[in-house]
Protein backbone atom coordinates (compact mmCIF):
# COMPACT_ATOMS: atom_id res chain seq x y z
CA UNK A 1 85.36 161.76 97.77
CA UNK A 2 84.33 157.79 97.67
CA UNK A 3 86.36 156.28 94.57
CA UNK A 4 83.93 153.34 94.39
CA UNK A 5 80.92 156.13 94.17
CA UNK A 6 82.92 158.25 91.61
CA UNK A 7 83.05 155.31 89.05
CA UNK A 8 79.79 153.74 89.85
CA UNK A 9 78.43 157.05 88.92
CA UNK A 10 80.12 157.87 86.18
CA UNK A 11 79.67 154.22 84.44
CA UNK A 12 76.32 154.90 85.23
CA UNK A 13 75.97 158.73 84.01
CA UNK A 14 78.29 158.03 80.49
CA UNK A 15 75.97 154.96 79.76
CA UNK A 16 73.01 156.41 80.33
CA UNK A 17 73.78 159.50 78.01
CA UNK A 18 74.94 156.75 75.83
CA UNK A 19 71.51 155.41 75.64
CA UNK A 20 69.79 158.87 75.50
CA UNK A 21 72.43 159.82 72.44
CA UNK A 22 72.66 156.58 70.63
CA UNK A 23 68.28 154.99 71.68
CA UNK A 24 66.64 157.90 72.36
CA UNK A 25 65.05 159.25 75.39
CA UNK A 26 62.28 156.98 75.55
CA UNK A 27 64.79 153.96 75.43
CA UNK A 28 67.26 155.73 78.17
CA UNK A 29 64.18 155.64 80.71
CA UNK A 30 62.71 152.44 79.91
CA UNK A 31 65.87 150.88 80.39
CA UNK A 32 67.97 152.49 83.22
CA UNK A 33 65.02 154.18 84.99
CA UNK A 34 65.83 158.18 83.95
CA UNK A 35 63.63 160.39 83.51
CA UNK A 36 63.00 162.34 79.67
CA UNK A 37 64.44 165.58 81.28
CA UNK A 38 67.53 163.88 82.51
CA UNK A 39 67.67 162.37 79.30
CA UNK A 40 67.68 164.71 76.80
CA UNK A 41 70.09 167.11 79.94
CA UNK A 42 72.49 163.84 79.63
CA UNK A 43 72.43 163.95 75.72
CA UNK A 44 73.34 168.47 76.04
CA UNK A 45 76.21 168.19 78.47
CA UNK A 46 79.88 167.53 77.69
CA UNK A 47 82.08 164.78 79.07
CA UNK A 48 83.88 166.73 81.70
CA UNK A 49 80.24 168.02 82.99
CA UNK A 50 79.36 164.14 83.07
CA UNK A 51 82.49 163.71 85.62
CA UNK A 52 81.77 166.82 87.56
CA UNK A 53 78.47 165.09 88.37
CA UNK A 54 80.11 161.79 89.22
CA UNK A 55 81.99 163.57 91.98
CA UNK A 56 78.47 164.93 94.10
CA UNK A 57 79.95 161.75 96.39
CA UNK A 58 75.87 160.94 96.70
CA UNK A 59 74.47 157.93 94.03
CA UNK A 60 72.90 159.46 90.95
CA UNK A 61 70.60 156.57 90.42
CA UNK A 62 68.64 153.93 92.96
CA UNK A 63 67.70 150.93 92.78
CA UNK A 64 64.42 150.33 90.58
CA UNK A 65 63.24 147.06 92.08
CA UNK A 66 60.84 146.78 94.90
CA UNK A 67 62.00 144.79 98.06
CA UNK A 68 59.26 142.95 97.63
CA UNK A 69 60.93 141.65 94.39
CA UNK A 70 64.25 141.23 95.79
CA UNK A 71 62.69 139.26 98.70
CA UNK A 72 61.40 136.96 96.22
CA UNK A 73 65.24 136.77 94.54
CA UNK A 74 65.75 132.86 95.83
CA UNK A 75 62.38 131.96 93.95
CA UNK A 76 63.02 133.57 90.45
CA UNK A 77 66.64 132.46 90.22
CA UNK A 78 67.06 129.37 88.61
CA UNK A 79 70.92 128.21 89.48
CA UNK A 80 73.21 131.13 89.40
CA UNK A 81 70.96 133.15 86.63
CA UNK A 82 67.92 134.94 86.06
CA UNK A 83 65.37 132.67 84.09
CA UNK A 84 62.52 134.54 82.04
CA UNK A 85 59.93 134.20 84.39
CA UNK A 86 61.90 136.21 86.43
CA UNK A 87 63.13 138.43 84.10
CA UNK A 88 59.21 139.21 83.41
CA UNK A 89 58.50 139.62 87.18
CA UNK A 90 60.94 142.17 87.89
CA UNK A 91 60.10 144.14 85.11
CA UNK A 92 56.21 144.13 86.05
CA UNK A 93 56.90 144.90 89.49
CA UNK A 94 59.46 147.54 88.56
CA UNK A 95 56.98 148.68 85.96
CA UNK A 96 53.63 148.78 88.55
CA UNK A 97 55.86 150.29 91.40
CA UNK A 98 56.74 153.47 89.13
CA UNK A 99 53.19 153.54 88.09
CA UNK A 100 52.09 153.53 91.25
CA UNK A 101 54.50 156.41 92.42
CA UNK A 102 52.91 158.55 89.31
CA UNK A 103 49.61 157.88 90.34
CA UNK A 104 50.37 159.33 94.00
């Protein structure tokens, strides 16, 4: 088993059930990209179940942003941060990209 993959997943598994438990459902997708189901399975399970998963040695999330985004990374960085324009442009093209994928 990949360390680095155990405790990417795991950060990313315990906050996202932190979300779910402590923001709700709604909130937990919005926000880290999950879906309700996973949600409200996140907000059920116990802490050792949240490490078993951690170990699958495969990611449990992706990456939300389009490459078309990213490519554009150089433009919407202003010094060494994010400015709100491009805060606002990743989240519409994160937002029409899984909109897109429901439509399909």
């Amino acid at each position: 088993m990949d360390r680095d993959i155990y405790e990417i997943n795991r950060a990313f598994l315990l906050k996202a059930r932190e979300f779910a438990i402590h923001h709700g459902d709604h909130r937990a997708r919005y926000t880290l990209g999950i879906s309700m189901e996973l949600a409200a399975f996140l907000r059920r399970i116990s802490l050792s179940q949240v490490n078993a998963l951690a170990e699958a040695n495969i990611s449990c999330f992706t990456i939300r942003i389009p490459t078309s985004t990213l490519r554009q990374m150089e433009f919407i960085i202003q010094g060494d941060h994010l400015d709100d324009l491009g805060r606002c442009q990743i989240l519409a093209s994160t937002l029409k990209r899984e909109n897109d994928a429901h439509q399909d």
